[in-house]
Protein backbone atom coordinates (compact mmCIF):
# COMPACT_ATOMS: atom_id res chain seq x y z
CA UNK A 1 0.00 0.00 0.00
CA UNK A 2 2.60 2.42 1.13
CA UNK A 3 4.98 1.77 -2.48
CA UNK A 4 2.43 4.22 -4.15
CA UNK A 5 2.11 7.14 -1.96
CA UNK A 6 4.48 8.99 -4.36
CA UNK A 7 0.91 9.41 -6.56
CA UNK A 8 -1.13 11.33 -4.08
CA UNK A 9 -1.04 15.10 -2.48
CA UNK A 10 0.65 15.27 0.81
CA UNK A 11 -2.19 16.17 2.75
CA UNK A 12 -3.95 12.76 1.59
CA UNK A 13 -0.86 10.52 2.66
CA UNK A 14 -0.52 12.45 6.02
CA UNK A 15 -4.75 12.11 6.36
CA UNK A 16 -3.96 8.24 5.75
CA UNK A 17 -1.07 7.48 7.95
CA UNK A 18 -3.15 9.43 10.95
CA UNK A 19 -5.86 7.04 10.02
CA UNK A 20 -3.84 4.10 10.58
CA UNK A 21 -1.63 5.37 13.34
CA UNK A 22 -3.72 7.42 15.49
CA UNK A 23 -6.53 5.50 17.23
CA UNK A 24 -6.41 6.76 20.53
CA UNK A 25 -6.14 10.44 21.67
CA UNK A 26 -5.56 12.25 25.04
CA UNK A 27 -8.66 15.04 25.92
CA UNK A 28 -8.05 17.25 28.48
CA UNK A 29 -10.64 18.99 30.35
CA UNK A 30 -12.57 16.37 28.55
CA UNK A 31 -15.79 16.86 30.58
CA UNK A 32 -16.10 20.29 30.01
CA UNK A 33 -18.44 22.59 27.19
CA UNK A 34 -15.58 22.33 24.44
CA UNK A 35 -14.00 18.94 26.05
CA UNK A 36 -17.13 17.56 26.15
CA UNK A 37 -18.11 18.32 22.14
CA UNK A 38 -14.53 17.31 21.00
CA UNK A 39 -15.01 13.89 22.86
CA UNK A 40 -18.31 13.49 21.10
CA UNK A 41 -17.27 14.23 17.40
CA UNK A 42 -13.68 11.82 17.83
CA UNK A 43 -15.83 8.78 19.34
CA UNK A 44 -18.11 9.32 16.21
CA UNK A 45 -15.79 9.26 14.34
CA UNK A 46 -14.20 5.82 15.95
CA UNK A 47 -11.09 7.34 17.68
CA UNK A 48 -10.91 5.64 21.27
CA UNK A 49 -10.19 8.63 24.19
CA UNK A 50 -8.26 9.29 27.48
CA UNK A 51 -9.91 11.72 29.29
CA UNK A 52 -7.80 13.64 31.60
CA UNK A 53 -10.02 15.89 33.78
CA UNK A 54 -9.79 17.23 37.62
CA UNK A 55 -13.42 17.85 37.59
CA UNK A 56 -13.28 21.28 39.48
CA UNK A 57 -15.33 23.09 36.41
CA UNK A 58 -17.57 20.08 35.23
CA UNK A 59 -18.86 16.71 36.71
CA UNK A 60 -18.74 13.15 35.75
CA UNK A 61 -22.44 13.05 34.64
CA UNK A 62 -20.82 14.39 31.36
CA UNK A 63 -19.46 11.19 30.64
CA UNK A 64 -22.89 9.25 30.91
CA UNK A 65 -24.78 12.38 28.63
CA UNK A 66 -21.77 11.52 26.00
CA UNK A 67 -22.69 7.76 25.98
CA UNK A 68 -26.34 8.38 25.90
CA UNK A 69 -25.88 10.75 22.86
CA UNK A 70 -23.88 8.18 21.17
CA UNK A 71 -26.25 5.27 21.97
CA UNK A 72 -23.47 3.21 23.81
CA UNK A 73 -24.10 1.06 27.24
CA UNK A 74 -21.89 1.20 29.93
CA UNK A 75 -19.93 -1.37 29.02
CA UNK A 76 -18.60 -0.07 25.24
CA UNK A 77 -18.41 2.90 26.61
CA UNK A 78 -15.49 2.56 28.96
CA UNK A 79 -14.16 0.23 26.62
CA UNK A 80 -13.43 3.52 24.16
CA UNK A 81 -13.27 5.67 27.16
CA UNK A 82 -10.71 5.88 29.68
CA UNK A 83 -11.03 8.67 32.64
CA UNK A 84 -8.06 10.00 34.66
CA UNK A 85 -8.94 12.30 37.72
């Protein structure tokens, strides 16, 4: 796959190799207003998270609204989804 990369624009082999590299990304503040979104759209779009978070500005009831809106139980949820404190 990689011998013709030559053939395509940059920004389409660096799009590919974070595609196949890139499956799990640190969120901080990841409970918060702007956290909280940016968690949303990456598990959409199949990234799994680590949520990094002290909790002084938000609360963990975040993290169950974000599974709710993405229709996953408990249990695939913290499979994608892991919380530091």
């Amino acid at each position: 796959m990689f011998i013709f990369l030559f053939l395509y624009p940059i920004e389409s082999v660096i799009k590919l190799i974070v595609q196949k590299i890139m499956t799990k990304i640190l969120i901080t503040g990841g409970t918060g207003f702007i956290g909280s979104h940016t968690c949303l759209l990456l598990l959409e779009r199949g990234y799994d998270l680590i949520i990094y978070d002290s909790f002084i500005n938000s609360s963990e009831k975040v993290l169950g609204r974000i599974g709710t809106i993405l229709k996953f139980d408990h249990d695939s949820f913290y499979k994608r989804v892991k919380v530091i404190k």
